[in-house]
Every structure is written in C-alpha cells, then in structure tokens.
PDB file of N, CA and C in Angstrom:
ATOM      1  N   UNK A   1       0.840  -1.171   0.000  1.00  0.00           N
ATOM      2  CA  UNK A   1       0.000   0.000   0.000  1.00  0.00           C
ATOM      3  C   UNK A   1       0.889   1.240   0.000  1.00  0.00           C
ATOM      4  N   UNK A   2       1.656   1.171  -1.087  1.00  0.00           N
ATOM      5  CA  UNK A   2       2.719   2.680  -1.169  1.00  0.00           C
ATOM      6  C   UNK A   2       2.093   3.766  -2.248  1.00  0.00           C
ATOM      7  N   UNK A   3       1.284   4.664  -1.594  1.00  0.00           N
ATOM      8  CA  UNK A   3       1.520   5.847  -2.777  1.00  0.00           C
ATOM      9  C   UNK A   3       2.380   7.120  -2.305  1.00  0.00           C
ATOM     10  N   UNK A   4       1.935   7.613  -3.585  1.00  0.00           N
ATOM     11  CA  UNK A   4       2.968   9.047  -3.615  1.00  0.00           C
ATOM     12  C   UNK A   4       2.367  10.029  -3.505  1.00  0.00           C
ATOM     13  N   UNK A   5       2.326  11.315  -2.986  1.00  0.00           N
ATOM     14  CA  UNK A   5       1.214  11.873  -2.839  1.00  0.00           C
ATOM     15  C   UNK A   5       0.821  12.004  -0.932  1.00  0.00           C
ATOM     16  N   UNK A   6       0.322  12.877  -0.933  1.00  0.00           N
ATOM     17  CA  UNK A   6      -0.579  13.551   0.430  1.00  0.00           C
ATOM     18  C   UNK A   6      -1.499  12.156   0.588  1.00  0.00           C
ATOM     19  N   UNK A   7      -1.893  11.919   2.144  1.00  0.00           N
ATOM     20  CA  UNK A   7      -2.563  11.141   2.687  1.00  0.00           C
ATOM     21  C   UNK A   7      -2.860  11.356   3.982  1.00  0.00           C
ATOM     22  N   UNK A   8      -4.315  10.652   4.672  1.00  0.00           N
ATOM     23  CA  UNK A   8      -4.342  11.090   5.306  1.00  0.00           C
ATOM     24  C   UNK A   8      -4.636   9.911   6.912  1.00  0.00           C
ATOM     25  N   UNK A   9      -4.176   9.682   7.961  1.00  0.00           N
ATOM     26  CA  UNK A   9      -4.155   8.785   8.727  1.00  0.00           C
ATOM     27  C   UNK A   9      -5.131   8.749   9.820  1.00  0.00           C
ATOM     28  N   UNK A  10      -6.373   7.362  10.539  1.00  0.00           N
ATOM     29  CA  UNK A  10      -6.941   7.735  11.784  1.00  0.00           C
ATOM     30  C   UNK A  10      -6.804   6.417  11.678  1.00  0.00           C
ATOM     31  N   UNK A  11      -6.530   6.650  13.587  1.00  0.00           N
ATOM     32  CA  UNK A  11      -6.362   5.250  13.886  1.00  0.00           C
ATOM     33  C   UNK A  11      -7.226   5.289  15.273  1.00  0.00           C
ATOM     34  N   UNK A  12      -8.168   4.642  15.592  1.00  0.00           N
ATOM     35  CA  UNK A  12      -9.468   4.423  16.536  1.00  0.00           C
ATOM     36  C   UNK A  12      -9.267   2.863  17.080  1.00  0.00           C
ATOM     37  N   UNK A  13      -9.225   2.894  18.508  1.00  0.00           N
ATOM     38  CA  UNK A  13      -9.275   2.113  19.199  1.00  0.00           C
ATOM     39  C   UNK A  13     -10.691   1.666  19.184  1.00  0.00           C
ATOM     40  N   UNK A  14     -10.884  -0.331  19.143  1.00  0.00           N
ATOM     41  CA  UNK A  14     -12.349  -0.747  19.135  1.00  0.00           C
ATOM     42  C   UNK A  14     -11.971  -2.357  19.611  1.00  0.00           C
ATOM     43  N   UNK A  15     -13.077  -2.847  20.594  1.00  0.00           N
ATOM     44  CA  UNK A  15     -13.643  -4.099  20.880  1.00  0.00           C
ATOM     45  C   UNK A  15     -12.646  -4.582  19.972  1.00  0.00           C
ATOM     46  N   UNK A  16     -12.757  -5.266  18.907  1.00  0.00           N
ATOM     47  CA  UNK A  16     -11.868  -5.661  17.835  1.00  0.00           C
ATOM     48  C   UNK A  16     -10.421  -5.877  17.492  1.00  0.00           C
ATOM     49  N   UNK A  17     -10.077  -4.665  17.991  1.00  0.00           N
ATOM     50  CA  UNK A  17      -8.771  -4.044  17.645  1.00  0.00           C
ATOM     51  C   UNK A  17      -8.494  -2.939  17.119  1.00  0.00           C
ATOM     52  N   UNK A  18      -7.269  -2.547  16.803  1.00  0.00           N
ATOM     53  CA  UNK A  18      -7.250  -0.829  16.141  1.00  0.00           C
ATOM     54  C   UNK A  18      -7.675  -1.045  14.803  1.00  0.00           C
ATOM     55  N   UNK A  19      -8.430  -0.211  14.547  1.00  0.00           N
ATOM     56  CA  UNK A  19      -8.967   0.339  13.296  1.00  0.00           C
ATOM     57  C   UNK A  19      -8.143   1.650  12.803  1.00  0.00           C
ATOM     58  N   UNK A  20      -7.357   1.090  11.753  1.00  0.00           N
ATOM     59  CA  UNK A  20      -6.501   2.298  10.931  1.00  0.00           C
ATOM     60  C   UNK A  20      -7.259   2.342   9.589  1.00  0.00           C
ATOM     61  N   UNK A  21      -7.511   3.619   9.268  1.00  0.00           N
ATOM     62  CA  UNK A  21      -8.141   4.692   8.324  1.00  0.00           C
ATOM     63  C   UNK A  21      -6.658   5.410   7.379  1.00  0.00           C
ATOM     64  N   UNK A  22      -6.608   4.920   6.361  1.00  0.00           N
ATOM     65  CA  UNK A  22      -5.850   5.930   5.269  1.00  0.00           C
ATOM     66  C   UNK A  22      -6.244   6.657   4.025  1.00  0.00           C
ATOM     67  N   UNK A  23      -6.478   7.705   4.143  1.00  0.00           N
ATOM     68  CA  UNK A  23      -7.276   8.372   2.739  1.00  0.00           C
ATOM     69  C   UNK A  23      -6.399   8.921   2.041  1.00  0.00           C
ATOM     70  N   UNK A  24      -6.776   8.618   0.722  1.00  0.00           N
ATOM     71  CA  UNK A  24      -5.750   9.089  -0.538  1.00  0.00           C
ATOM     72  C   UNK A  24      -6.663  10.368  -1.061  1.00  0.00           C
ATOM     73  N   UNK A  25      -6.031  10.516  -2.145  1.00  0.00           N
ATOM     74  CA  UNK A  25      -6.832  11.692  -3.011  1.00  0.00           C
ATOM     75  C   UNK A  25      -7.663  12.503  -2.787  1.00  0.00           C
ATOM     76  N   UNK A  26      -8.521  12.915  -3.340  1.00  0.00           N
ATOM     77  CA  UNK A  26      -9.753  13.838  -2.868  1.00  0.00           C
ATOM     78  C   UNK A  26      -9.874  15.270  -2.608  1.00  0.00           C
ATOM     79  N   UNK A  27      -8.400  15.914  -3.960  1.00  0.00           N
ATOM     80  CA  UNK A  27      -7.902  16.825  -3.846  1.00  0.00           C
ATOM     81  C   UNK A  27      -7.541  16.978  -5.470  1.00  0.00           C
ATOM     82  N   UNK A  28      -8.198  18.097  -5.840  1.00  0.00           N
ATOM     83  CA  UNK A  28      -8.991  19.157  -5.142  1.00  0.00           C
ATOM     84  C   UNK A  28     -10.304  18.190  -4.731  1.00  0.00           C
ATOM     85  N   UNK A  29     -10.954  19.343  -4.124  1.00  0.00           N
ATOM     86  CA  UNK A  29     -12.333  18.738  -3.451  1.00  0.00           C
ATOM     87  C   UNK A  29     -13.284  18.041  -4.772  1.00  0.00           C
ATOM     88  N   UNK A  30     -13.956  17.363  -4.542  1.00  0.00           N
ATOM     89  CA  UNK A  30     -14.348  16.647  -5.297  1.00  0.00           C
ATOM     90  C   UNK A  30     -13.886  15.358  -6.816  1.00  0.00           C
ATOM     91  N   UNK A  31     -12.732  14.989  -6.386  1.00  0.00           N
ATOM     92  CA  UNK A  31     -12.202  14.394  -7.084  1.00  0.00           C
ATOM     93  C   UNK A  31     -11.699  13.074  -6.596  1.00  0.00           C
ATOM     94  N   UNK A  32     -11.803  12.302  -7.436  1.00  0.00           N
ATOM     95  CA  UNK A  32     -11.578  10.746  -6.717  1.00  0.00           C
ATOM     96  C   UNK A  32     -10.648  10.405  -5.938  1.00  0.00           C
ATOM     97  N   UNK A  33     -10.788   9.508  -5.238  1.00  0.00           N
ATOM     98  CA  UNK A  33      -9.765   9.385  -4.368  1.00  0.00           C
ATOM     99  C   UNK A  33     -10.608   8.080  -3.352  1.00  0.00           C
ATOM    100  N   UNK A  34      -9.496   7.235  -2.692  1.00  0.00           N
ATOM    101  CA  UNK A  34      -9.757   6.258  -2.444  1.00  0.00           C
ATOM    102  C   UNK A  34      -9.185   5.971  -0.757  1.00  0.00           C
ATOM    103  N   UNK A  35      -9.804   4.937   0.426  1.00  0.00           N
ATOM    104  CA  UNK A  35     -10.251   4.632   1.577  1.00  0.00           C
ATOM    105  C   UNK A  35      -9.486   3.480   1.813  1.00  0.00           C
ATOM    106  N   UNK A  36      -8.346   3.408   2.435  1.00  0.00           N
ATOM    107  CA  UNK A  36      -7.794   1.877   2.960  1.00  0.00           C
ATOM    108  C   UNK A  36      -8.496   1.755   4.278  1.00  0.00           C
ATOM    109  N   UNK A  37      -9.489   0.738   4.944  1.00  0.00           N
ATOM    110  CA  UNK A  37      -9.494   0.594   6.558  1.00  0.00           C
ATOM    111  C   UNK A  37      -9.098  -0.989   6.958  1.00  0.00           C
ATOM    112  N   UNK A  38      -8.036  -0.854   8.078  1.00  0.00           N
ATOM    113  CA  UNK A  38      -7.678  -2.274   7.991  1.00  0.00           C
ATOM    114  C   UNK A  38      -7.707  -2.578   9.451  1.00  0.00           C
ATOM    115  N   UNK A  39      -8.206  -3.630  10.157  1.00  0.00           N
ATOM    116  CA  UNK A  39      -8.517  -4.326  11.429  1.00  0.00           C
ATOM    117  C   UNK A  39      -7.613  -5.378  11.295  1.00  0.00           C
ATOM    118  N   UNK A  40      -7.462  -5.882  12.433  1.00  0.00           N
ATOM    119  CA  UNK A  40      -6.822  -6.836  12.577  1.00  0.00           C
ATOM    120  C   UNK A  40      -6.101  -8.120  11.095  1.00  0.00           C
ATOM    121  N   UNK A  41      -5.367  -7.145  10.229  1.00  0.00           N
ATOM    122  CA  UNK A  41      -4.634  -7.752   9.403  1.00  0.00           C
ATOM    123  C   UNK A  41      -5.317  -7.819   8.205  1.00  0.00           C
ATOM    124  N   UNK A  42      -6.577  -7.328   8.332  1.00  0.00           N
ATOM    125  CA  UNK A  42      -7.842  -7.225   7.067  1.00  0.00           C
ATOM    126  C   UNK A  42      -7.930  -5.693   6.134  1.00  0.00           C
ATOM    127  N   UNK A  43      -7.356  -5.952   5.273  1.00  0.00           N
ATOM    128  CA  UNK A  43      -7.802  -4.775   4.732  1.00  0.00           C
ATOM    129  C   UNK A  43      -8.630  -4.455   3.631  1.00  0.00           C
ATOM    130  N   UNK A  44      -9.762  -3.254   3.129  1.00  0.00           N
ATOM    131  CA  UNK A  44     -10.350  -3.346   2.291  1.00  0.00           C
ATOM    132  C   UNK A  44     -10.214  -2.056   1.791  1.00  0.00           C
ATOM    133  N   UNK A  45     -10.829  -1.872   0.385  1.00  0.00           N
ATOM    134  CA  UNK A  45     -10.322  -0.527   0.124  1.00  0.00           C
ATOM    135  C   UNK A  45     -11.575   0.584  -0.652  1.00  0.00           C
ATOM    136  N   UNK A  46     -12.186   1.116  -0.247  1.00  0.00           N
ATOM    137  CA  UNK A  46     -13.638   1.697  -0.936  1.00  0.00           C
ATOM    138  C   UNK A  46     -13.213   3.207  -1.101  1.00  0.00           C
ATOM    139  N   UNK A  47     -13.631   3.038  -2.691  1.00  0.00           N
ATOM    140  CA  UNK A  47     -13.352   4.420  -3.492  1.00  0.00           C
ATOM    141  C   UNK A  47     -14.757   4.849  -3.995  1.00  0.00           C
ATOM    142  N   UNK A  48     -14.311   6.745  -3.805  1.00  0.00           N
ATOM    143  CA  UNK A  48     -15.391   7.634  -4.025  1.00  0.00           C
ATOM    144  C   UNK A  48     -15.136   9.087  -4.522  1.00  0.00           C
ATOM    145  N   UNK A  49     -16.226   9.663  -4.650  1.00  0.00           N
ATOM    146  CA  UNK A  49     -16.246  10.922  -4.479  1.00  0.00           C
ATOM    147  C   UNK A  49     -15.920  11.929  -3.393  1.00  0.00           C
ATOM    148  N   UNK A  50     -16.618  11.723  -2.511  1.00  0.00           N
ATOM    149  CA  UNK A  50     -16.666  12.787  -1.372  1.00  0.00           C
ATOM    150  C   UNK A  50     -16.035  11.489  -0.412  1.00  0.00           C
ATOM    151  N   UNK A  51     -15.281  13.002   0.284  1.00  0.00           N
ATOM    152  CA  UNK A  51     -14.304  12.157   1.289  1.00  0.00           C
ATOM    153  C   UNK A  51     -14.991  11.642   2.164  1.00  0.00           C
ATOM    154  N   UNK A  52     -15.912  12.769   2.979  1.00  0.00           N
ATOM    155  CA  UNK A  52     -16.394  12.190   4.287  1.00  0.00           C
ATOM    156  C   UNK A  52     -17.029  11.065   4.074  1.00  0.00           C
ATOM    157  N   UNK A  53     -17.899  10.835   3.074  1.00  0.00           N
ATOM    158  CA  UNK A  53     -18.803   9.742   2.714  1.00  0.00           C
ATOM    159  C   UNK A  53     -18.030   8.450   2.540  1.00  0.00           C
ATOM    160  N   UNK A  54     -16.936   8.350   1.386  1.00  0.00           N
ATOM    161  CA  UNK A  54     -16.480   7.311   1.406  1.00  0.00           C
ATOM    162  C   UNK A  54     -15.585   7.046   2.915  1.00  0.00           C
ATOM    163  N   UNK A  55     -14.970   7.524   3.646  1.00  0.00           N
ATOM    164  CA  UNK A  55     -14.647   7.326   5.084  1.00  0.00           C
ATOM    165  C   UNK A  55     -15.619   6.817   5.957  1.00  0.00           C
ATOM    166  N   UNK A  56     -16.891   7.372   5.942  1.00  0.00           N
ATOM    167  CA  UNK A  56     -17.875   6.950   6.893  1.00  0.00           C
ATOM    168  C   UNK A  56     -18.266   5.528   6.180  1.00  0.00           C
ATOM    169  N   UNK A  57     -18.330   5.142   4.689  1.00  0.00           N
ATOM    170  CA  UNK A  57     -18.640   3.630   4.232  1.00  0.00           C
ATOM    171  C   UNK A  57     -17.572   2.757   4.493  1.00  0.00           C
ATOM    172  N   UNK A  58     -16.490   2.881   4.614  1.00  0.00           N
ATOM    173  CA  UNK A  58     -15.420   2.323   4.692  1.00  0.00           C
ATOM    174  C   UNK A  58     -15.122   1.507   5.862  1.00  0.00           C
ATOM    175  N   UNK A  59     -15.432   2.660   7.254  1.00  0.00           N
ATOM    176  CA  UNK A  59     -15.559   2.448   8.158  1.00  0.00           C
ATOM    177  C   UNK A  59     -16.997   1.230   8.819  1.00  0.00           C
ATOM    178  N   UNK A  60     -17.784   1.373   8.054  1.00  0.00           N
ATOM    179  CA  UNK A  60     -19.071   0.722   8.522  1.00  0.00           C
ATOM    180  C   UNK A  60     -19.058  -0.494   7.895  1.00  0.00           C
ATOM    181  N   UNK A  61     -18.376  -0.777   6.625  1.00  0.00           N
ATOM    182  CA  UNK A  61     -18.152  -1.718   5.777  1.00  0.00           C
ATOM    183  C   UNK A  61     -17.181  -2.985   6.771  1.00  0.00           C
ATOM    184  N   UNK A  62     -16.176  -2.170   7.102  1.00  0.00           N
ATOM    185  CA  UNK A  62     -15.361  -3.170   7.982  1.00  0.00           C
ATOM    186  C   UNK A  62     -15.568  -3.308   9.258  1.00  0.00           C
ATOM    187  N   UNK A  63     -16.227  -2.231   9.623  1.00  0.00           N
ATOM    188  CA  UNK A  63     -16.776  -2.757  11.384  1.00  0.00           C
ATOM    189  C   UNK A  63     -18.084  -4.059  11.057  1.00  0.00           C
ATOM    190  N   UNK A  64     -18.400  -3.930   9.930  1.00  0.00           N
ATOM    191  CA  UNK A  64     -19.888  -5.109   9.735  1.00  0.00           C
ATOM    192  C   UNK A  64     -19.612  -6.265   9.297  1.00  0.00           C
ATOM    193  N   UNK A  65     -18.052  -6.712   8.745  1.00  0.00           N
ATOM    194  CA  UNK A  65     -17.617  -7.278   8.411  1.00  0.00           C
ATOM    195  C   UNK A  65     -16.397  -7.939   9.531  1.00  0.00           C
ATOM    196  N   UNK A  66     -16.167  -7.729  10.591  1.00  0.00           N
ATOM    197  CA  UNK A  66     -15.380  -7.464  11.738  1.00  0.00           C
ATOM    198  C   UNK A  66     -16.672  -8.582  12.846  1.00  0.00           C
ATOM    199  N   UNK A  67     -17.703  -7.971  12.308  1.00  0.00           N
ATOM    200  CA  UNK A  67     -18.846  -8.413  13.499  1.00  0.00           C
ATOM    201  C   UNK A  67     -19.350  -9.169  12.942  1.00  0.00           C
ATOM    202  N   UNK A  68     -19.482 -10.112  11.956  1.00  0.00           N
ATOM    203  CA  UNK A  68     -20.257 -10.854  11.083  1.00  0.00           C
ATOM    204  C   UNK A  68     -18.888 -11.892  11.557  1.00  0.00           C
ATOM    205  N   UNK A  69     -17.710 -11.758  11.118  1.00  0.00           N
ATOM    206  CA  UNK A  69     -16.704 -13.088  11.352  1.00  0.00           C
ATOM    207  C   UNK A  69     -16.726 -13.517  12.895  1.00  0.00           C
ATOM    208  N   UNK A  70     -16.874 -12.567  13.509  1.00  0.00           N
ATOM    209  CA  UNK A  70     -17.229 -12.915  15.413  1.00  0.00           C
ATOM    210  C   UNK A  70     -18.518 -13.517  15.357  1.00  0.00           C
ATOM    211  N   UNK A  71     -19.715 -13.128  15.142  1.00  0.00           N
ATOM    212  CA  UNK A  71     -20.591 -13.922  14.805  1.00  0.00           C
ATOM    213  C   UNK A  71     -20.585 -15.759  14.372  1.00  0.00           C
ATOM    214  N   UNK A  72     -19.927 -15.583  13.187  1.00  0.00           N
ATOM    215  CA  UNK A  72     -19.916 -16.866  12.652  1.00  0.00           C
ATOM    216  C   UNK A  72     -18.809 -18.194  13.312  1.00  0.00           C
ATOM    217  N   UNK A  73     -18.253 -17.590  14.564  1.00  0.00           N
ATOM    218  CA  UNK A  73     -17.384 -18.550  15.183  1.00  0.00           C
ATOM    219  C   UNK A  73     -18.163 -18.533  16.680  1.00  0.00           C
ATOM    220  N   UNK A  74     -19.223 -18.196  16.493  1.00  0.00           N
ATOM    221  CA  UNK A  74     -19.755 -18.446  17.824  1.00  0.00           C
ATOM    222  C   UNK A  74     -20.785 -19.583  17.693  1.00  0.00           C
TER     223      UNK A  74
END
C-alpha cells in the first residue's frame, strides 16, 4: 500500500482491535480518491467521491464485516 502523494491517517481504538483509516486523493475537493481501513490484518479498500462519505462507508463496511466473522465462530 505505497503511494505518492498527500494522505491522510486515523487510527481508533475498538472491541476488535485498532482500526486504521488511510485516505488518498480527494484533492482538489471533489475528485476521486480512495479509503484503505484495515482491522486486525484485514484490509479493504472503498473508493469515491466525497471524502467524508467514502470514510464513513469504509468504516461501517469493515466494522460489519469485523462483526459478522465474530458472529460466525460463535
């Protein structure tokens, strides 16, 4: 996961484990740009338009996906 270029980092403590957030692009405003969020060794990557939006899917994508594999080993 190497680019070149401005990025941007959040890393949130959860039940789970740390949840790290890396946003690429999206500069200028409205221009594509793309969402790494990775949990415990999982990473996925959801690209968009608008930053906040694709951050907030990104995030919900892998917390539901985080809770669905805990689920299925119970």
């Amino acid at each position: 996961m190497t680019k070149a270029g401005k990025y941007e980092a959040f890393f949130f403590p959860t039940k789970e484990g740390l949840l790290k957030i890396h946003a690429y692009g999206f500069n200028p405003t409205g221009s594509w740009g793309e969402v790494y969020a990775t949990l415990n060794d999982d990473t996925i990557c959801v690209k968009g338009f608008n930053r906040h939006k694709t951050i907030m899917r990104a995030v919900k994508t892998k917390l539901d996906m985080a809770e669905n594999q805990n689920n299925d080993l119970s």
